[in-house]
Protein backbone atom coordinates (compact mmCIF):
# COMPACT_ATOMS: atom_id res chain seq x y z
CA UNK A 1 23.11 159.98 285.12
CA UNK A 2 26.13 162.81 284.59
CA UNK A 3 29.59 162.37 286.38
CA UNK A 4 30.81 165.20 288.44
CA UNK A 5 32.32 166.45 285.47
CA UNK A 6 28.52 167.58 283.95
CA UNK A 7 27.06 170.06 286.87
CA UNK A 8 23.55 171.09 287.13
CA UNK A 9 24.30 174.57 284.56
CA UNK A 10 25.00 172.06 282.07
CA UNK A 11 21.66 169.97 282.69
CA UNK A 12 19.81 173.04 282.91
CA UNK A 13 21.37 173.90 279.40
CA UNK A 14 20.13 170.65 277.87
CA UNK A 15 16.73 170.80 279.08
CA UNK A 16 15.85 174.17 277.76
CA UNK A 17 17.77 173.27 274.36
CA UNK A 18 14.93 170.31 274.71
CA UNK A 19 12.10 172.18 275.02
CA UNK A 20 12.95 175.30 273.00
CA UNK A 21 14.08 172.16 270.01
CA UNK A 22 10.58 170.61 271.08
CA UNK A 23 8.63 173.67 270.26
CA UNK A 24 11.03 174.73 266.72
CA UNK A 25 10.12 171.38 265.51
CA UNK A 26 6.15 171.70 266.13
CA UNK A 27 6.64 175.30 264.75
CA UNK A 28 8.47 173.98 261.56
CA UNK A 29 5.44 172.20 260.16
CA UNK A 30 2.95 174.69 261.65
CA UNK A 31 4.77 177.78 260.28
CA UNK A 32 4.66 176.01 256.67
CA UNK A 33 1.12 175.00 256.72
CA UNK A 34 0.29 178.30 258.30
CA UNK A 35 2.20 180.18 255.79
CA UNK A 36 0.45 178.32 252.72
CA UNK A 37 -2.64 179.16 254.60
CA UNK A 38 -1.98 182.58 254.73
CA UNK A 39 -0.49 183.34 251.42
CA UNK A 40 -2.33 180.64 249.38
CA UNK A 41 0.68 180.40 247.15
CA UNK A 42 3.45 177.74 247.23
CA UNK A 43 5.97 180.05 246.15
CA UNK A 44 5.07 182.51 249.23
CA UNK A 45 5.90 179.63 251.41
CA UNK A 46 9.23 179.11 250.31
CA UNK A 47 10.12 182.79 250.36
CA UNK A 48 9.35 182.31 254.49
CA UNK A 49 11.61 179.34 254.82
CA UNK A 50 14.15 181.02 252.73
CA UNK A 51 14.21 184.39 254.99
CA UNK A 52 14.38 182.18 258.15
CA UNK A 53 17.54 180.47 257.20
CA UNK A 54 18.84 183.41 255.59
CA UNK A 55 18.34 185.36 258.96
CA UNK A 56 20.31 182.83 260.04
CA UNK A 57 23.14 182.56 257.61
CA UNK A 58 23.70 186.04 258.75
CA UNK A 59 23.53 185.68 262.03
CA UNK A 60 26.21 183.28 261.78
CA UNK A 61 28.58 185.53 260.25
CA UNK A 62 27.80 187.78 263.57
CA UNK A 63 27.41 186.16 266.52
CA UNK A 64 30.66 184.85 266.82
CA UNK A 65 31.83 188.96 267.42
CA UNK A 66 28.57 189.18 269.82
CA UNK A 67 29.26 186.18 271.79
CA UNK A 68 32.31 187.12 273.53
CA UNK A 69 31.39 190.91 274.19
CA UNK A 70 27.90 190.42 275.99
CA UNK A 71 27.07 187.85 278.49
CA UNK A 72 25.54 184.55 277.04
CA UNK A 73 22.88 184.19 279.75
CA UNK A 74 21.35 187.20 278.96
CA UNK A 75 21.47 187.01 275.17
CA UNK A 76 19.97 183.65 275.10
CA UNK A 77 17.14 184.03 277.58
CA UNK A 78 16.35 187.57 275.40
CA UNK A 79 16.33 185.85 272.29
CA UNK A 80 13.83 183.43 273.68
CA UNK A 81 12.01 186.13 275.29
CA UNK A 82 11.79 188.03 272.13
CA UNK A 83 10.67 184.80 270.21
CA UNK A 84 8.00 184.12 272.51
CA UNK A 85 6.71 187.90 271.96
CA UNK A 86 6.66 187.05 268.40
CA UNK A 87 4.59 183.79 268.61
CA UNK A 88 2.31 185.22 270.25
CA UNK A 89 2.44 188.63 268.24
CA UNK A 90 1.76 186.14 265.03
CA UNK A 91 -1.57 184.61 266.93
CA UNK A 92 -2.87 188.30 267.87
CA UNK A 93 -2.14 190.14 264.59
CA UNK A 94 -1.59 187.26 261.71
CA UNK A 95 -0.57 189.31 258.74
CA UNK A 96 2.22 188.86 255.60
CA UNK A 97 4.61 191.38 257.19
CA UNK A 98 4.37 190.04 260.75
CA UNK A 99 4.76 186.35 259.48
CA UNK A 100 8.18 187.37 257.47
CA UNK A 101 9.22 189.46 260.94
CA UNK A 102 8.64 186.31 263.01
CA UNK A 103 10.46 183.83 260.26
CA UNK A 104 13.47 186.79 261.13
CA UNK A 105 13.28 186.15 264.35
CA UNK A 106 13.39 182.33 264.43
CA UNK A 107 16.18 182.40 262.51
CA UNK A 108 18.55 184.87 264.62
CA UNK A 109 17.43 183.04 267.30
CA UNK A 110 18.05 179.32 266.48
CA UNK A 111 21.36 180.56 265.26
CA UNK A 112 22.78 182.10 268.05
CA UNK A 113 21.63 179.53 270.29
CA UNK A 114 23.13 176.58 268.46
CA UNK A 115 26.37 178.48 268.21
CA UNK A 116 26.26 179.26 271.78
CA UNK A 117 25.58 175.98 273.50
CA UNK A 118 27.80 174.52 270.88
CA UNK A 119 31.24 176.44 271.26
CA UNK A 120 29.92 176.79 274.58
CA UNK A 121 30.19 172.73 275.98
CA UNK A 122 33.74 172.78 277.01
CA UNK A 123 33.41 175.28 279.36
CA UNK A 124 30.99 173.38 280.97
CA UNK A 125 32.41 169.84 281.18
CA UNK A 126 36.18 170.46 279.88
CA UNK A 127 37.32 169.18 276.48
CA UNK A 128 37.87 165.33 277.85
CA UNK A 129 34.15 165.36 278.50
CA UNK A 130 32.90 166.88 275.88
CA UNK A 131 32.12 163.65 273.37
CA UNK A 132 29.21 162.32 276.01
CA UNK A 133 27.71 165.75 276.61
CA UNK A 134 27.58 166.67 272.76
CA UNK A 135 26.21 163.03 272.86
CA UNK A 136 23.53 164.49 274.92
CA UNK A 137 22.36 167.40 273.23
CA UNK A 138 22.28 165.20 270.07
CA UNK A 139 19.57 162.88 271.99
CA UNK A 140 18.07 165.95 273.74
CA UNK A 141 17.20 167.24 269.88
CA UNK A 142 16.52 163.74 268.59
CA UNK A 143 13.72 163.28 271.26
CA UNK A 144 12.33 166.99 270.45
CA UNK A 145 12.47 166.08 266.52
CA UNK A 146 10.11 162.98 267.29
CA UNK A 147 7.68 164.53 270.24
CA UNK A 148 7.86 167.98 268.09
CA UNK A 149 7.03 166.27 264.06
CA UNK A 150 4.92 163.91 266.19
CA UNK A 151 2.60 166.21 268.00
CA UNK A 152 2.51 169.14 265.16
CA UNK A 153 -1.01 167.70 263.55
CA UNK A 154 -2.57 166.86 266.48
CA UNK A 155 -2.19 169.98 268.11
CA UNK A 156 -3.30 171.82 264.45
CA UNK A 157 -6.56 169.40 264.72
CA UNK A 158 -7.63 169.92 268.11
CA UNK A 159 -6.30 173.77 268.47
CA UNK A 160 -5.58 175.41 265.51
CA UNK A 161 -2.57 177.10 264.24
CA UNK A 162 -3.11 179.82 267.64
CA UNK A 163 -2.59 176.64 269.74
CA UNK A 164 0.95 175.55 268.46
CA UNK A 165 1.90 178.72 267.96
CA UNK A 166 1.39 179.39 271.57
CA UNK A 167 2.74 176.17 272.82
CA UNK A 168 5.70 177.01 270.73
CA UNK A 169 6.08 180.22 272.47
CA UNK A 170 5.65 178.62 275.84
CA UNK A 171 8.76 176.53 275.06
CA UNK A 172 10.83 179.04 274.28
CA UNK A 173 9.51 180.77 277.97
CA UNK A 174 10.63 177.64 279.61
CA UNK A 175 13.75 177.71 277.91
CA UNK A 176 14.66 181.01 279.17
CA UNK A 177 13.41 180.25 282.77
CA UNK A 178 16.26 177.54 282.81
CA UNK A 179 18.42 179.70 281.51
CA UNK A 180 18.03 182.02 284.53
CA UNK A 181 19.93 179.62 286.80
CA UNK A 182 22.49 178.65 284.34
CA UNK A 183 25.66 180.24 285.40
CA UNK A 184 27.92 180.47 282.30
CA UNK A 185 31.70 179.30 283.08
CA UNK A 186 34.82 181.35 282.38
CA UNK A 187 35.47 180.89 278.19
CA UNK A 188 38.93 182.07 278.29
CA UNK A 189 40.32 178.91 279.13
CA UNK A 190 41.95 177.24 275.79
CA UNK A 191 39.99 174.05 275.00
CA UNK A 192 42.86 172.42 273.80
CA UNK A 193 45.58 173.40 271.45
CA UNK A 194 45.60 173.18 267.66
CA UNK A 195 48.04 173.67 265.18
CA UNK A 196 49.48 176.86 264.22
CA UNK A 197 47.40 178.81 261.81
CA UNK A 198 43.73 178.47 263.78
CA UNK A 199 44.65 181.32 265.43
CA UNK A 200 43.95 185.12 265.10
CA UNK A 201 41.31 187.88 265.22
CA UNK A 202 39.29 186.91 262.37
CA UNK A 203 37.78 183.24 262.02
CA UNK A 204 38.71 182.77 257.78
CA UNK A 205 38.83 179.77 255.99
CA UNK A 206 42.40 181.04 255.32
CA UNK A 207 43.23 180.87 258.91
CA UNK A 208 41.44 177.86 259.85
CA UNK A 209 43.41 174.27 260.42
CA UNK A 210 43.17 172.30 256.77
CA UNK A 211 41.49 169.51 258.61
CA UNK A 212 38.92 171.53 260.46
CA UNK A 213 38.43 173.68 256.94
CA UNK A 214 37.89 170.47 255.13
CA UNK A 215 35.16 169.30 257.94
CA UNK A 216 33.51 172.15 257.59
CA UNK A 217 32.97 171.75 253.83
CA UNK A 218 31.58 168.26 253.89
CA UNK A 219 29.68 169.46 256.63
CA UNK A 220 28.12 171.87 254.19
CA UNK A 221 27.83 169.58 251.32
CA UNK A 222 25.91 167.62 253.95
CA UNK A 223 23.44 170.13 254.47
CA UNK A 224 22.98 170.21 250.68
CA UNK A 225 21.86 166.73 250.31
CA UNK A 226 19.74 166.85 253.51
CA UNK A 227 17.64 169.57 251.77
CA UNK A 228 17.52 167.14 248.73
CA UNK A 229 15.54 164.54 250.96
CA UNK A 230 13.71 167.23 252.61
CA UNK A 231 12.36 168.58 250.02
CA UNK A 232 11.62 165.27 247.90
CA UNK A 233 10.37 163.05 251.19
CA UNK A 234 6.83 165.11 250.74
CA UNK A 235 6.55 164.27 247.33
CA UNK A 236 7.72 161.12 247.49
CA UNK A 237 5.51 159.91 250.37
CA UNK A 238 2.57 161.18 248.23
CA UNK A 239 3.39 159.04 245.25
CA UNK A 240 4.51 155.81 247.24
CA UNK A 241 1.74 155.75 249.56
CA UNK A 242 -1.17 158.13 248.25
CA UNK A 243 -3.45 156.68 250.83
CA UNK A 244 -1.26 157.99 253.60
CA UNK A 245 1.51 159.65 252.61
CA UNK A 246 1.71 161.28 256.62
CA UNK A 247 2.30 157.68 257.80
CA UNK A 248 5.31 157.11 255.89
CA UNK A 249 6.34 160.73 256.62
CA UNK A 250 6.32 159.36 260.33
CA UNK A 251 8.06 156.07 259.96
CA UNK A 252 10.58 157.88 257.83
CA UNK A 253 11.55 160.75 260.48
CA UNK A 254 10.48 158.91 263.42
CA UNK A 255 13.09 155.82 262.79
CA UNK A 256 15.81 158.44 261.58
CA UNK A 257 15.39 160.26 265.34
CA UNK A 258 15.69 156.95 267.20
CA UNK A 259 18.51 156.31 265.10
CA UNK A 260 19.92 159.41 266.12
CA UNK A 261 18.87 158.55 269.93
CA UNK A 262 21.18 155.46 269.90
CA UNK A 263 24.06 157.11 268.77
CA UNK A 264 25.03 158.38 271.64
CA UNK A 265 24.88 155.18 273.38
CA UNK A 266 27.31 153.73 270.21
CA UNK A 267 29.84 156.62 270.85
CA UNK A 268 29.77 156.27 274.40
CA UNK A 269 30.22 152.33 274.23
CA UNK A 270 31.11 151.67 271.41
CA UNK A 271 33.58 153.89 269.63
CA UNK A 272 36.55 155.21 271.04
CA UNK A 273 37.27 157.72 269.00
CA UNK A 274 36.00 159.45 266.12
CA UNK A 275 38.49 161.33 264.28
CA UNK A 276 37.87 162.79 260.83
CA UNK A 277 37.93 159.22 259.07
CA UNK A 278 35.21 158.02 261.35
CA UNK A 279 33.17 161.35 260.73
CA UNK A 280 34.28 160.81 256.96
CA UNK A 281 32.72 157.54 256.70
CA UNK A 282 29.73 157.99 259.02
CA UNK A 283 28.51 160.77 256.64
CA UNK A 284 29.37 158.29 253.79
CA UNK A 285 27.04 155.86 255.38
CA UNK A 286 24.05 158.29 256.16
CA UNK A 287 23.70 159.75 252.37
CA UNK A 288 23.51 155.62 250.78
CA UNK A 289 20.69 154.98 253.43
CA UNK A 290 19.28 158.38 252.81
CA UNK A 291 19.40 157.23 248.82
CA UNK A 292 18.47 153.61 249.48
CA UNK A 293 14.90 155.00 251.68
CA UNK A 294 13.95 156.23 248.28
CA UNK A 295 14.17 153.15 246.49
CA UNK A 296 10.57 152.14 247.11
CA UNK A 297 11.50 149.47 250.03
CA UNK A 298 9.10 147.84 251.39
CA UNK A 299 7.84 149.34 255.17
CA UNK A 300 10.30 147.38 257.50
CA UNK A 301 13.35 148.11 255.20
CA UNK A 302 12.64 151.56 254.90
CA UNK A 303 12.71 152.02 258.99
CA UNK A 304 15.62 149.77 258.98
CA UNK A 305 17.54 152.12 256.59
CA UNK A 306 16.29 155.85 258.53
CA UNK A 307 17.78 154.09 261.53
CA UNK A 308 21.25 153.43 260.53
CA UNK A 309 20.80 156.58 258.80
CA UNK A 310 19.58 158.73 262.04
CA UNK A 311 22.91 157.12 263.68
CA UNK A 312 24.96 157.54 261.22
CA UNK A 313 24.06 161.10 261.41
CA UNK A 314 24.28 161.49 265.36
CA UNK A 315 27.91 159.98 265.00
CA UNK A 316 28.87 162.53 262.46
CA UNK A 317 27.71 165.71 264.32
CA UNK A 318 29.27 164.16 268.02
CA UNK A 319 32.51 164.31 265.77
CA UNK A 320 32.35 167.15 263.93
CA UNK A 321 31.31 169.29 266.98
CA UNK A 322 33.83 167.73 269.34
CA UNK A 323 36.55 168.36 266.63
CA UNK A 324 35.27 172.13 266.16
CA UNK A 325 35.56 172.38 270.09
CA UNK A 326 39.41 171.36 270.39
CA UNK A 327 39.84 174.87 269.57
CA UNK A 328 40.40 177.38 271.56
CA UNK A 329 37.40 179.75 273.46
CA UNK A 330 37.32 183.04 271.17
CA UNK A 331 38.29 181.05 267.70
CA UNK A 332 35.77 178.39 268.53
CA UNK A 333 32.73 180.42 269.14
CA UNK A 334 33.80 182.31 265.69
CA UNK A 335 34.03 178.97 264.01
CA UNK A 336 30.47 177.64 265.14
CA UNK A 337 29.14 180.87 263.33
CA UNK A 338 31.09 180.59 260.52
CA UNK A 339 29.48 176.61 260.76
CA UNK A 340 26.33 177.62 261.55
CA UNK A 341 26.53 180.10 258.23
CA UNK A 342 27.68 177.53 255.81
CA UNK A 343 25.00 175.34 256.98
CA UNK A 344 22.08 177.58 256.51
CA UNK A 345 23.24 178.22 252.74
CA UNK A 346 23.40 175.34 251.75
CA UNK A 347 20.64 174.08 252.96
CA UNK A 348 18.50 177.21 251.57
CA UNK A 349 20.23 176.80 248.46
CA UNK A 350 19.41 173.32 248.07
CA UNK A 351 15.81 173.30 249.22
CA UNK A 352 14.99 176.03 246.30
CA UNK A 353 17.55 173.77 243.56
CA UNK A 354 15.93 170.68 244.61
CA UNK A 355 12.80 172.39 244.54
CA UNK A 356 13.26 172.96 240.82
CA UNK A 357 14.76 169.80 240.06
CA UNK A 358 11.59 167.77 241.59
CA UNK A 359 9.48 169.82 239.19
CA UNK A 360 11.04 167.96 236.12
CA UNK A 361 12.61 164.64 237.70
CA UNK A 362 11.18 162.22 239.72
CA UNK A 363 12.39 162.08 243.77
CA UNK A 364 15.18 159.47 243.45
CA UNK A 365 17.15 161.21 240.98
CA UNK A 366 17.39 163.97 242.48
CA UNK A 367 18.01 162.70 246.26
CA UNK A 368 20.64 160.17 244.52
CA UNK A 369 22.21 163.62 242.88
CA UNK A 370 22.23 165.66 246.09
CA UNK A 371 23.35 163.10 248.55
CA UNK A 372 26.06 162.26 245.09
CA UNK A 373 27.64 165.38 245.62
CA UNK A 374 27.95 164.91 249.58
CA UNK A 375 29.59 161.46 248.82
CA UNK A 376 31.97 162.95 246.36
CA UNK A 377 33.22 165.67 248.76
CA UNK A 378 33.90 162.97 251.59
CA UNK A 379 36.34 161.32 248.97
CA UNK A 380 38.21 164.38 248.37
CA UNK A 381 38.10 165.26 251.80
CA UNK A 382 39.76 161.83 252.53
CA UNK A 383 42.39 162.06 249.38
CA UNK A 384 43.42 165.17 250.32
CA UNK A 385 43.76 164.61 254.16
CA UNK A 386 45.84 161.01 253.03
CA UNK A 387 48.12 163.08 250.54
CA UNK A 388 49.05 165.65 253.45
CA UNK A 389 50.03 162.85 255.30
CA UNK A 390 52.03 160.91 252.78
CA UNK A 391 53.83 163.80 252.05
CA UNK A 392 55.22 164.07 255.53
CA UNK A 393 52.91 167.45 256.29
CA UNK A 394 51.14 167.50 259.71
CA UNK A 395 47.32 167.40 258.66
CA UNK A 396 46.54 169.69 261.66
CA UNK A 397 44.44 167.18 263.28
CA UNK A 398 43.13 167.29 266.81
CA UNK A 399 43.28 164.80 269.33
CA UNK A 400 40.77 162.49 268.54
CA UNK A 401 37.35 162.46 270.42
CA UNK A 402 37.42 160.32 273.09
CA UNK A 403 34.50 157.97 273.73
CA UNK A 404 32.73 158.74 277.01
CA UNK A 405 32.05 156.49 280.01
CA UNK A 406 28.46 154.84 279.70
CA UNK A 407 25.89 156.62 281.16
């Protein structure tokens, strides 16, 4: 149950952020099967995926401007508004152009409410609270990935692609009915300080805190590899188990959102602080079990391996957002965007590069390559960060996220 300290705005918050995450999820494998169906062409598809995340590499660059001149309640609940329009606008008139408009659409909108409940937390709960309720949006999206991946082919069996396209529009109607009673706290509040240098009108790497810069990065390179395994888990569940390649789909993504369930319970409990070391080596930990679910291990390995990895991966985005929020109101919501940005690149980027690669190589390679790279950034991250501090230099490091009380 929440403290005091998370009132009912907030709770409203996370339960339209669950069913609107509920209903992307279903809409991620219906849109792609849908769009293959539409298109007949392989290439097609990918040219939809890439214009949703590039709608919302954009977007990112924006909405940090946007965000603190309109009011927050009324952008999100019209950006779900005008997503539901567009679900059902794709059942009514299914067509090329209106199938690019709506992958638009989805991505301005995912975007901007990511950014927005993300820079948005401390204003809700203050910046000593904000660990557990991060905590809980992680397990609020974890839940969605499973019910939303889970769900997809039933609902495509028994109702068509009209039915989860609906459904998916429905969620994003619910979402914006709990938005309607959200009211959104005063931003101008400073979250906490940082050092000098995070400052200033324009959110550039330039201007960022080293540390935070650095986060960012490996953040990115994280996104990289996590389009690797995307890309490859398809083809790789085809080869491994050609019988039913959907089943090991399932145990793959269903153990990695559990993992990511329990997460928050470990931070909460468990850890009492993540600071950039812990995020360091958490994302260390998720790219070897990513590589190691590849290796061909046998059925209770594999969902041993997607666990760790699925908390590995809720640790490392508790810390990393809970680091990104010690900043203050105005630079923080900038920063998300500028996160939100990096993120969609590079994991566009490395969907069509992997993409490529798995043409010629076979999946392990190239997931061992990707998730290479993301390793290999950690370790400079962590050089770098020890040399500034062996040479007497502040790193520019936050406090360190505080683990929450249970509950």
């Amino acid at each position: 149950m929440g403290g005091p300290r998370e009132p009912r705005g907030f709770w409203l918050l996370v339960c339209g952020y669950a069913v609107s995450s509920y209903g992307n999820y279903l809409n991620l494998i219906a849109l792609g099967l849908f769009s293959y169906h539409l298109t007949g062409s392989a290439w097609a598809t990918g040219v939809v995926m890439a214009i949703r995340l590039g709608a919302g590499f954009v977007t990112g660059l924006m909405v940090g401007k946007v965000l603190g001149r309109v009011s927050r309640r009324s952008l999100l609940i019209g950006m779900d508004l005008l997503q539901a329009a567009a679900m059902v606008a794709l059942v009514v008139a299914a067509s090329l152009p209106v199938l690019l408009l709506v992958a638009v659409i989805l991505g301005v909108g995912n975007t901007t409410l990511v950014v927005a409940l993300r820079s948005g937390v401390p204003d809700f709960v203050g910046p000593d609270d904000r660990a557990r309720a991060n905590g809980r949006l992680v397990t609020a999206r974890s839940l969605a990935t499973v019910l939303g991946f889970g769900s997809a082919g039933l609902i495509i069996d028994l109702g068509g692609y009209s039915a989860a396209f609906l459904l998916n529009g429905g969620s994003f109607l619910v979402s914006a009915l709990a938005l309607a009673f959200v009211t959104w706290p005063d931003s101008t509040a400073a979250a906490e300080p940082v050092a000098a240098g995070g400052g200033g009108r324009r959110a550039t790497w330039r201007m960022l805190p080293p540390l935070i810069a650095g986060m960012v990065v490996v953040r990115g390179l994280d996104a990289l590899a996590s389009a690797g395994h995307n890309v490859a888990l398809p083809i790789f569940a085809s080869a491994s188990a050609p019988a039913n390649p959907a089943g090991l789909m399932a145990q793959f993504m269903t153990a990695w959102a559990i993992g990511s369930v329990c997460a928050h319970q470990l931070v909460s409990r468990l850890v009492k602080a993540i600071d950039h070391r812990v995020f360091a080596a958490a994302t260390c930990v998720m790219s070897i079990c990513f590589v190691l679910a590849f290796t061909g291990l046998p059925a209770g390995w594999l969902i041993a391996v997607c666990l760790l990895a699925g908390i590995a991966d809720g640790v490392t985005e508790i810390g990393y957002v809970s680091t990104l929020q010690t900043l203050p109101g105005q630079e923080r919501t900038r920063i998300f965007g500028l996160s939100a940005s990096v993120e969609n690149f590079a994991f566009g980027g490395g969907m069509v590069v992997a993409g490529g690669l798995l043409a010629a190589w076979p999946a392990l390679p190239v997931v061992g390559g990707f998730h290479g790279i993301a390793l290999l950034g950690v370790l400079v991250f962590l050089l770098l960060s020890v040399r500034r501090t062996h040479d007497g230099e502040r790193v520019d490091q936050p406090r360190p996220t505080a683990g929450a009380d249970p509950g």
